[in-house]
Protein backbone atom coordinates (compact mmCIF):
# COMPACT_ATOMS: atom_id res chain seq x y z
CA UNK A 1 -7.30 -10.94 -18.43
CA UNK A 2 -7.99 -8.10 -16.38
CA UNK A 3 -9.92 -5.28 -17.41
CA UNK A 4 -8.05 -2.28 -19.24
CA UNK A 5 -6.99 0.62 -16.44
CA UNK A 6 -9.67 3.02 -16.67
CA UNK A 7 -9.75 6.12 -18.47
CA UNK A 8 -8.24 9.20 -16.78
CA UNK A 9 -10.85 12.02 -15.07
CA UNK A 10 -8.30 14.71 -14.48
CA UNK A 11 -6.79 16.61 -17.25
CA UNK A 12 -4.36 19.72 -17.42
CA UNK A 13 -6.07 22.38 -20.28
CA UNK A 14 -3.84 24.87 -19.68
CA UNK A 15 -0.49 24.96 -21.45
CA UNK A 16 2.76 27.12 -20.35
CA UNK A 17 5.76 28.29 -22.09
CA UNK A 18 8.07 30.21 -20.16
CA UNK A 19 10.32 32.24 -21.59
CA UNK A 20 13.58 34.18 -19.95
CA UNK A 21 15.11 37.05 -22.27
CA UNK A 22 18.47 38.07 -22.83
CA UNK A 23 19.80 41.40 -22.95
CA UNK A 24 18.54 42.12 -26.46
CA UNK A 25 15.13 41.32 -25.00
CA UNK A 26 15.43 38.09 -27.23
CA UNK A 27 13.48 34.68 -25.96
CA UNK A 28 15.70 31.96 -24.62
CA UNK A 29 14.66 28.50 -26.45
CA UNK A 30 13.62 25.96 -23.79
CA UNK A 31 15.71 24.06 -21.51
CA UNK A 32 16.43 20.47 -22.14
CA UNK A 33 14.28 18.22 -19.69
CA UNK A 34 16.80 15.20 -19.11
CA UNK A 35 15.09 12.57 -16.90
CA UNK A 36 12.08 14.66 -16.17
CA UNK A 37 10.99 13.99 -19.92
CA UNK A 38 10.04 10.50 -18.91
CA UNK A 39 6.93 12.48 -17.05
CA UNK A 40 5.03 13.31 -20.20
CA UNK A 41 1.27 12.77 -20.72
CA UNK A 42 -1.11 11.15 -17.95
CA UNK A 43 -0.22 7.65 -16.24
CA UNK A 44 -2.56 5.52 -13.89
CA UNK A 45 -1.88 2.56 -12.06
CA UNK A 46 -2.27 1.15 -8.42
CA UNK A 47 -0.87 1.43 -5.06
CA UNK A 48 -1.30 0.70 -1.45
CA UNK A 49 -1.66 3.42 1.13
CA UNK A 50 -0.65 3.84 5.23
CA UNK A 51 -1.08 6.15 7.61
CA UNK A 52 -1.47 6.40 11.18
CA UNK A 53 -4.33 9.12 12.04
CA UNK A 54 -4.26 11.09 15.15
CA UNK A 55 -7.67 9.79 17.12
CA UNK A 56 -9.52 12.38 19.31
CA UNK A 57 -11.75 9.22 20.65
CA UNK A 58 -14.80 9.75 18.36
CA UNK A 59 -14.04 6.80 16.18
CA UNK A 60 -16.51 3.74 16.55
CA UNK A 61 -14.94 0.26 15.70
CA UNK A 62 -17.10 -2.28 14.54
CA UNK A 63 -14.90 -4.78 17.53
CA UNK A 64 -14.22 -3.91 20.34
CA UNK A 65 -10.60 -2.09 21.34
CA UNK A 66 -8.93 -2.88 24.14
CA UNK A 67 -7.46 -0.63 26.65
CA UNK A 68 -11.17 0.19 27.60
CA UNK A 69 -12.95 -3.07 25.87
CA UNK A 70 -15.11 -1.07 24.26
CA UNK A 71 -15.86 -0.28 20.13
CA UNK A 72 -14.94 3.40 21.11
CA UNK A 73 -11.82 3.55 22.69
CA UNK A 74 -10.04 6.97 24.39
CA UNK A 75 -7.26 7.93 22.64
CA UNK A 76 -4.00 6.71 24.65
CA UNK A 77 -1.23 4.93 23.80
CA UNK A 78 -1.46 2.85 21.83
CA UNK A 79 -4.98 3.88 20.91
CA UNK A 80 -4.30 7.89 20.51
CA UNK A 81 -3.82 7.12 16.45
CA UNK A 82 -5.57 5.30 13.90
CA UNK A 83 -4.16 3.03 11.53
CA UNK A 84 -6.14 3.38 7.97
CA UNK A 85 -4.65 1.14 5.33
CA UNK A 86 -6.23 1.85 1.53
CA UNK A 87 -5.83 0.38 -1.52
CA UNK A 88 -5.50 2.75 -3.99
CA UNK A 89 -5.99 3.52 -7.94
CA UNK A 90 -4.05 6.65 -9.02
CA UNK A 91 -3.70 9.18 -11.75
CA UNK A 92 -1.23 12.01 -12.38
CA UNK A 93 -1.06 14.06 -15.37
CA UNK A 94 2.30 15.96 -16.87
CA UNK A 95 1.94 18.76 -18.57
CA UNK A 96 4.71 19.73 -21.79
CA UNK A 97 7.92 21.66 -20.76
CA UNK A 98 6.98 24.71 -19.08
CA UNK A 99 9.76 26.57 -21.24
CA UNK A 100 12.51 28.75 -19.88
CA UNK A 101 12.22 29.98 -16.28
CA UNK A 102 14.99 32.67 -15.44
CA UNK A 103 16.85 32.67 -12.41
CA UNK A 104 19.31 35.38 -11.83
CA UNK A 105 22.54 35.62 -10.33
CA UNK A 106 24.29 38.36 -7.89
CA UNK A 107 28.00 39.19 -8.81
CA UNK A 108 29.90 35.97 -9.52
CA UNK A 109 26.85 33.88 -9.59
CA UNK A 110 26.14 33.09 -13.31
CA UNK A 111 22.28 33.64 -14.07
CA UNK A 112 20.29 29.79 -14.60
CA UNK A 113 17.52 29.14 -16.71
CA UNK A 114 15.28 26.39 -15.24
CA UNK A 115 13.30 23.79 -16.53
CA UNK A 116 9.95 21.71 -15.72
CA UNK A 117 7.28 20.32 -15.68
CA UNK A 118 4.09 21.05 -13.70
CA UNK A 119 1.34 17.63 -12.38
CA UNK A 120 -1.80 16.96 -11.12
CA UNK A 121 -1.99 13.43 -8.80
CA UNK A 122 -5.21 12.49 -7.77
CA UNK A 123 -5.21 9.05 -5.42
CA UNK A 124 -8.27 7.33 -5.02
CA UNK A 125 -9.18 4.75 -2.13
CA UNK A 126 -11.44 0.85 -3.26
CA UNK A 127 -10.51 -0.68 -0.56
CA UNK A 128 -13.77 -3.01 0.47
CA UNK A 129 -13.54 -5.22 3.46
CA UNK A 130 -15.84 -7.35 1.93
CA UNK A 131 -14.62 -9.05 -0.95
CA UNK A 132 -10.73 -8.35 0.21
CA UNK A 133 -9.96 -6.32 -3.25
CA UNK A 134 -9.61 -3.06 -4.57
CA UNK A 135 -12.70 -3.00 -6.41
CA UNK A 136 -14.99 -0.41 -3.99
CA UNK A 137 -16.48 2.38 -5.23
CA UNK A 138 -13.24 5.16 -5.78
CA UNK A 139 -13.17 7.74 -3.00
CA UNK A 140 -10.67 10.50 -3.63
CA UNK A 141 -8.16 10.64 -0.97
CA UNK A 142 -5.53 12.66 -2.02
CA UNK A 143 -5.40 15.82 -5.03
CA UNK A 144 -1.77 16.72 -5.18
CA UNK A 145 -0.83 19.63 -8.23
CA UNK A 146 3.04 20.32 -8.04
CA UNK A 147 5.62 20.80 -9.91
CA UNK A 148 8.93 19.02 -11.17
CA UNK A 149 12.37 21.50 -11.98
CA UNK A 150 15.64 20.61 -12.97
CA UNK A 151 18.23 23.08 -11.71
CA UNK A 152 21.50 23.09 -13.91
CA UNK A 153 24.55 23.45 -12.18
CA UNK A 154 25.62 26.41 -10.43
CA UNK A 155 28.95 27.84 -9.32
CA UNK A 156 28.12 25.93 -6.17
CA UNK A 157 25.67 23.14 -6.29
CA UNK A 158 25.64 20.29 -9.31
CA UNK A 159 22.80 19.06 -11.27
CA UNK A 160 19.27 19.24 -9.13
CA UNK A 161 15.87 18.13 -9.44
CA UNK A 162 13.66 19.62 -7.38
CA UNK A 163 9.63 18.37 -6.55
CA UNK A 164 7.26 21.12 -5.37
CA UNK A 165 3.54 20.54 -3.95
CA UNK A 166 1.37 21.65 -2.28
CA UNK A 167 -1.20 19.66 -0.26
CA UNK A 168 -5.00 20.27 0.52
CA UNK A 169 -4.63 19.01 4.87
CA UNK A 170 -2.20 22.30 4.95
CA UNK A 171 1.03 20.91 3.85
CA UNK A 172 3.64 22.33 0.99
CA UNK A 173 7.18 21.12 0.28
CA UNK A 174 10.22 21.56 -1.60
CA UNK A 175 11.84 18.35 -1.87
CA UNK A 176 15.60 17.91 -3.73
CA UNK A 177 17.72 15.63 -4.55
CA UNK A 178 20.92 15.68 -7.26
CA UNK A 179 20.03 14.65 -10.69
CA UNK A 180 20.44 10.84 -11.75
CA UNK A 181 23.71 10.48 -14.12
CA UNK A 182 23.40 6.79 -15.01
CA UNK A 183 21.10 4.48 -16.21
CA UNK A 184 20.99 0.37 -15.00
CA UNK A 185 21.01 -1.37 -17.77
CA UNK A 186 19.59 -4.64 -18.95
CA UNK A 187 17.93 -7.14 -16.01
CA UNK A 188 15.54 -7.02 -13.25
CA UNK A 189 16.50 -4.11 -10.64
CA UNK A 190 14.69 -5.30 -7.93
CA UNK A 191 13.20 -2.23 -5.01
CA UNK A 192 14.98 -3.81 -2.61
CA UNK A 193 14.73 -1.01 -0.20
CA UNK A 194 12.86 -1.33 2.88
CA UNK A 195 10.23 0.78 4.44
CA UNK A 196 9.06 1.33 8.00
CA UNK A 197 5.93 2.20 9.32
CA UNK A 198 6.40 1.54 12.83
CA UNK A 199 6.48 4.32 14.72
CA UNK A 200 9.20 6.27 16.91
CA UNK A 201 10.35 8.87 19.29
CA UNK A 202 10.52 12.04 17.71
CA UNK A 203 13.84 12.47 16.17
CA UNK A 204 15.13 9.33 17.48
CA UNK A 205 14.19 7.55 14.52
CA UNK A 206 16.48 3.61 15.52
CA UNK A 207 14.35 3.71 18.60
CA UNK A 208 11.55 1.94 16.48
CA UNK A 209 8.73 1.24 19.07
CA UNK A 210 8.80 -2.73 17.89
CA UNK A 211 5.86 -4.87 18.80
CA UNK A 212 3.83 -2.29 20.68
CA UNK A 213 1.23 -1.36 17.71
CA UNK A 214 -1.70 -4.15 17.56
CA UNK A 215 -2.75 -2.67 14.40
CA UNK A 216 0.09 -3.60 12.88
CA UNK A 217 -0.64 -7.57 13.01
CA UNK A 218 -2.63 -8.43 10.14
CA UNK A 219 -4.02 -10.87 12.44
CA UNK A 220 -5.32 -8.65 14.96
CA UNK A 221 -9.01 -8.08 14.52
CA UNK A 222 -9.71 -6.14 18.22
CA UNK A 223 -7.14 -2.84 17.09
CA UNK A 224 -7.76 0.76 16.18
CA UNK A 225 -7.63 0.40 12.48
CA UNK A 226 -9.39 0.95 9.25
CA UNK A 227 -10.47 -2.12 8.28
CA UNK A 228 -10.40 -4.06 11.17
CA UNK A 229 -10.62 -7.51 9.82
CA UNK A 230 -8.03 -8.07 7.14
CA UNK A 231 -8.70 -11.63 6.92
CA UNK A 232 -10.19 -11.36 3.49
CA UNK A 233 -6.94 -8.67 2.42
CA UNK A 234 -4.87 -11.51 3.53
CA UNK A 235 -6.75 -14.31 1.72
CA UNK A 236 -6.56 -12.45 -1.77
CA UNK A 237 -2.94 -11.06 -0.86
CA UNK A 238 -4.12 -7.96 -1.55
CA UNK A 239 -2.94 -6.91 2.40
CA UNK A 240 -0.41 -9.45 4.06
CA UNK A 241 1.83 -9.15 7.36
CA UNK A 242 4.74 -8.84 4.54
CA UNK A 243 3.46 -5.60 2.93
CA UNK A 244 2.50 -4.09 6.21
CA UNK A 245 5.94 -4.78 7.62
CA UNK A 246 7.35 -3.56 4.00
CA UNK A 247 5.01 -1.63 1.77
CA UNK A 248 7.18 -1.54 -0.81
CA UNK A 249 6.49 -5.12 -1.05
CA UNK A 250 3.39 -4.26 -3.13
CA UNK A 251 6.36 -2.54 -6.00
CA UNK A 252 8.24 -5.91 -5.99
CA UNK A 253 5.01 -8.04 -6.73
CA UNK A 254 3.92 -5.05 -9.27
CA UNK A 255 6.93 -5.88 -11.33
CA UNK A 256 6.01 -9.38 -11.43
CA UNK A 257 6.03 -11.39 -14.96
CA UNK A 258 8.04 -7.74 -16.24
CA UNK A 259 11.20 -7.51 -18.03
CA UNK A 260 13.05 -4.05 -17.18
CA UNK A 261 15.56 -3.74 -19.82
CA UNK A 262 16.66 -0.08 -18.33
CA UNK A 263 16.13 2.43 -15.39
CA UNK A 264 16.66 5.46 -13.63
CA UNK A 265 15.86 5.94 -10.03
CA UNK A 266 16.45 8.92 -7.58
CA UNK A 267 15.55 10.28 -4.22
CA UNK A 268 14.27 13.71 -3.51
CA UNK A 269 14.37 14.60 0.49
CA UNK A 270 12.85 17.90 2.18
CA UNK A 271 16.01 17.70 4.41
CA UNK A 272 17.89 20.90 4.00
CA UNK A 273 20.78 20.90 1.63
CA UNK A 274 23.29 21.75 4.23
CA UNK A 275 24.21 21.67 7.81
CA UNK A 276 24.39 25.76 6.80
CA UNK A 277 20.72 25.96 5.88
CA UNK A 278 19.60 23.39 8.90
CA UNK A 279 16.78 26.07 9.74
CA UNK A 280 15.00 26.54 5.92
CA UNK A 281 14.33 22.47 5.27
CA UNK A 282 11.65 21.97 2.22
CA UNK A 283 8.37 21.44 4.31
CA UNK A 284 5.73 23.78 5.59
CA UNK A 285 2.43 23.65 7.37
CA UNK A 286 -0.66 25.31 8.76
CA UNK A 287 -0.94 26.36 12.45
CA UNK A 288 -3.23 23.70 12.95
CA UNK A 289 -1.24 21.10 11.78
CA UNK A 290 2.24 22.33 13.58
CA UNK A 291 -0.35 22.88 17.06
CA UNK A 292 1.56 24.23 20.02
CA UNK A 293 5.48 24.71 19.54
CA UNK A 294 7.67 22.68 22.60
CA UNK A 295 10.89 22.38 23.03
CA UNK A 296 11.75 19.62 23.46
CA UNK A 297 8.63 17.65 22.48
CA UNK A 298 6.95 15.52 25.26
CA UNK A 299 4.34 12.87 24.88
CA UNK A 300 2.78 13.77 27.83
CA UNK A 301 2.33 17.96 27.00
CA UNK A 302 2.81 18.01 22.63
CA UNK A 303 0.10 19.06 20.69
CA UNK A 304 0.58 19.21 17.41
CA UNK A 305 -1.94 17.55 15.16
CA UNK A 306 -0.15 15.33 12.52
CA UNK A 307 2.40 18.15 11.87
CA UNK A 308 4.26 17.22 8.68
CA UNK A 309 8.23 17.37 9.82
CA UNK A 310 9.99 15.56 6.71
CA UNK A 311 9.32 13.90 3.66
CA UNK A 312 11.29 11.22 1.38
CA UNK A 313 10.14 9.83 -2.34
CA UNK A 314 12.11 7.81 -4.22
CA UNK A 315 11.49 7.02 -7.36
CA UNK A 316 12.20 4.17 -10.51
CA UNK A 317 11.33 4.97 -14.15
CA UNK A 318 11.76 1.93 -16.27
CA UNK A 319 11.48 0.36 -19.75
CA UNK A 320 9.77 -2.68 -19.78
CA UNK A 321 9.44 -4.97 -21.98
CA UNK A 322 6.68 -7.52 -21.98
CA UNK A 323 4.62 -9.93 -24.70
CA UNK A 324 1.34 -9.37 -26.27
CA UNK A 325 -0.54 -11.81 -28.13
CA UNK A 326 -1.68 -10.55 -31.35
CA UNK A 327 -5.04 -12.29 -32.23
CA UNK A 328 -5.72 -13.48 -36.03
CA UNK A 329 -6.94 -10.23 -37.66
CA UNK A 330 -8.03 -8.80 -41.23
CA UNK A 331 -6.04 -5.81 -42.17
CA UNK A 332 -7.54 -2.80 -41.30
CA UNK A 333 -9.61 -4.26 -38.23
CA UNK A 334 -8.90 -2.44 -34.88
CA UNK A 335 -7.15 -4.65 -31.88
CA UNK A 336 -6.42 -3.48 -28.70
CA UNK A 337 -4.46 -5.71 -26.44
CA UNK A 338 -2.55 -5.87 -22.80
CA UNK A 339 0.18 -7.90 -22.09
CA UNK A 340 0.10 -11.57 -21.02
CA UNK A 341 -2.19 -12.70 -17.66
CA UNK A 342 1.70 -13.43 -16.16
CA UNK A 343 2.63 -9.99 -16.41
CA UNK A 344 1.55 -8.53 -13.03
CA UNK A 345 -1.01 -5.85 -12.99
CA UNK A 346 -0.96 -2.40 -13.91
CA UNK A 347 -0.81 -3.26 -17.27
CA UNK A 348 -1.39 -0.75 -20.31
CA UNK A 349 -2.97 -0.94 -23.77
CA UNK A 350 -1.69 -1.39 -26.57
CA UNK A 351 -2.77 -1.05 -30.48
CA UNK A 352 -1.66 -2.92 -33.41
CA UNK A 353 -1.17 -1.41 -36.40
CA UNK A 354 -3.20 -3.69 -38.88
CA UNK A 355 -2.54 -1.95 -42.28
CA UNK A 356 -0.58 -4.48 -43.57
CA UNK A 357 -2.74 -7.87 -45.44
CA UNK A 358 -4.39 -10.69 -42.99
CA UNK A 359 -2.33 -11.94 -40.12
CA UNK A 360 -2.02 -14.83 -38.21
CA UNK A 361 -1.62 -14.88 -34.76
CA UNK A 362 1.57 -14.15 -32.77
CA UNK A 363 3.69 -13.10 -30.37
CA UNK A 364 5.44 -9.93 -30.53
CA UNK A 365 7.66 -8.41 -27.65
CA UNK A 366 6.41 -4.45 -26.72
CA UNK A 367 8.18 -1.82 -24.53
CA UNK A 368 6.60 0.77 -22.12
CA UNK A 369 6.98 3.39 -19.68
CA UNK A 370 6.29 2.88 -15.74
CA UNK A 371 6.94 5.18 -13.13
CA UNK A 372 6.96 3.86 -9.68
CA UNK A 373 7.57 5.69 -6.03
CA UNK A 374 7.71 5.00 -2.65
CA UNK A 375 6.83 8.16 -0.50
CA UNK A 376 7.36 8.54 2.98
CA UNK A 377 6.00 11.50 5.22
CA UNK A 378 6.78 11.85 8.50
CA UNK A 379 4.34 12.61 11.04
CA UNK A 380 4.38 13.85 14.77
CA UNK A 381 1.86 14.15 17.18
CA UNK A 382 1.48 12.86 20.88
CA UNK A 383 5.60 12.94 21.09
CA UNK A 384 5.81 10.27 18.81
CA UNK A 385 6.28 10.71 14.84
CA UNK A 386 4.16 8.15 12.71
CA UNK A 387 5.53 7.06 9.05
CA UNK A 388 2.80 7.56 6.64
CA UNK A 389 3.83 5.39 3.81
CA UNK A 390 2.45 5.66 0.04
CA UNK A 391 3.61 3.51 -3.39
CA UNK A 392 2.36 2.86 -6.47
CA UNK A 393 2.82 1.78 -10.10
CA UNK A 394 1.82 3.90 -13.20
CA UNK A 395 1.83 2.91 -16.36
CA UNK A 396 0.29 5.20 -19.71
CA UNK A 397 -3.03 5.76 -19.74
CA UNK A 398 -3.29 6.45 -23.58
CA UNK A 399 -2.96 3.27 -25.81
CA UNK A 400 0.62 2.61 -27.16
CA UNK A 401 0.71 1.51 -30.79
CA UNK A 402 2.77 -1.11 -32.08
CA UNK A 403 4.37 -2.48 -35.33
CA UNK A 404 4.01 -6.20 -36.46
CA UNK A 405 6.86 -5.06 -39.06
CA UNK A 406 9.63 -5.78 -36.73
């Protein structure tokens, strides 16, 4: 059985309650969360990491590159980016509601009262080429703190959600999407949607430059990318030609041995709301980043320097069921347990409550919360724009008790 995920290193001390007041100078009570009350307390899990880097030809491969033949190759196509795959371990931590947060209305518009929840992700890269696994030393990566707001409905606009973050490379956003009204009940949903990482013209996003990337066959050991030889990736399946063609590949085999008895999913988008508000969409970045503004972009003349243009996330928050074997025990004696070797990893912790008389062992069916996403940031430099792909799977961090009295 694998060893229980480790503790969490981030935590967020300080707590928030918002409060709007009405015309008495009365507090508001606090907004109801809906589906953003599944993000409560700190999850970790693991997850699988792309992105193409733009290369300014200092990089050193251990093989040699071709298009020069040598382990330091100038940066032209297809050599002017890097492609750095990392497997990741993750943690994010939700804080309580943050209260009532007042939004007021001109004239007809009625006045809103918001609700949310703020976060702080931290993604960590144990990726080592040696043994083929994610069990490196952890590197931090990525430190994301954000918020999550649900937007009631207005006299114009239904039911939002809306993710807010900002990013240390010099990237914010303001992603939206319309809040999830049903629930899929009962089975397996499988993530059945497909994701992309080969690259394309910018903003002609079916002309998919197909088959023109070395570094994006597994089997390719002479390529600018980080590692070079996946051979021992492919060997543990911890990096295969399917989840490079597919990350979200590495969700599907995540849910592996699970029962999902519900779920939610939904889709928050920096794209602009509107074809009305086509010139405010939900993503902003440093000068550096954007680089030197053409019109239209050329790959021959752009500059910018992996300028952040768009960003999708979907995500799935599920139920899921699973077995534990409970051990023989004496009553009082303290058991923690994870689920089954079948049930595919991240897998949290459970504790049995032992205050009833001496058990036998058994197996008892257990229900928890996971949260997985599938992110996708868009990318342009050198005329082209370069999908930078991250998913994971969370699962609590703190243990979950359970009852044998049912």
């Amino acid at each position: 059985m694998a060893n229980p995920p480790q503790r969490p290193a981030i935590s967020l001390a300080v707590r928030v309650n918002l409060q709007s007041v009405d015309a008495t100078l009365r507090p508001t009570p606090p907004q109801a969360l809906d589906v953003l009350s599944n993000f409560r307390g700190t999850f970790i899990g693991n997850g699988f990491n792309t992105i193409w880097r733009p290369s300014s030809g200092s990089n050193t491969f251990p093989n040699p590159v071709p298009a020069g033949g040598n382990n330091k190759p100038d940066p032209v196509f297809p050599n002017e980016s890097i492609l750095e795959l990392n497997l990741t371990t993750e943690e994010i931590t939700f804080t309580d509601n943050l209260g009532s947060i007042p939004n007021r209305g001109l004239k007809e518009q009625k006045d809103l009262i918001l609700s949310g929840v703020s976060y702080l992700q931290v993604v960590r890269d144990v990726t080592n080429p040696k043994s083929g696994r994610a069990d490196d030393t952890p590197r931090d990566i990525h430190f994301e703190p954000g918020l999550w707001i649900k937007v009631p409905a207005d006299n114009n606009n239904a039911e939002s959600l809306a993710r807010m973050a900002s990013i240390p490379h010099g990237t914010t956003i303001n992603a939206q999407c319309l809040a999830p009204t049903t629930r899929i009940q009962n089975g397996n949903p499988a993530v059945n949607d497909i994701v992309d990482i080969t690259p394309f013209p910018i903003a002609r996003p079916n002309g998919r430059l197909n088959n023109q990337f070395p570094a994006m066959n597994v089997t390719n050991m002479n390529t600018s990318r980080l590692p070079q030889d996946l051979n021992p990736f492919v060997t543990n399946g911890t990096i295969t030609q399917a989840i490079l063609n597919n990350p979200n590949t590495v969700l599907v085999n995540a849910n592996g041995g699970k029962t999902i008895v519900s779920m939610v999913t939904f889709e928050v988008s920096t794209a602009p709301s509107s074809a009305k508000q086509s010139d405010s969409d939900g993503i902003s970045n440093i000068a550096y980043l954007e680089g030197k503004s053409l019109d239209p972009p050329s790959r021959s003349t752009a500059v910018q320097n992996a300028d952040a243009a768009s960003m999708t996330a979907r995500f799935w928050i599920s139920d899921v069921q699973c077995d534990i074997v409970v051990p023989p025990f004496r009553a009082g004696e303290n058991i923690r347990i994870q689920p089954n070797d079948n049930v595919a990893d991240p897998r949290p912790t459970f504790t049995v409550d032992t205050s009833i008389s001496n058990a036998d062992a058994r197996t008892i069916q257990a229900t928890f919360k996971q949260i997985q996403y599938s992110q996708v940031v868009n990318l342009d430099f050198d005329g082209l724009t370069w999908p930078h792909v991250s998913v994971a799977t969370l699962v609590p961090a703190a243990d979950i008790p359970v009852s044998l009295l049912h």
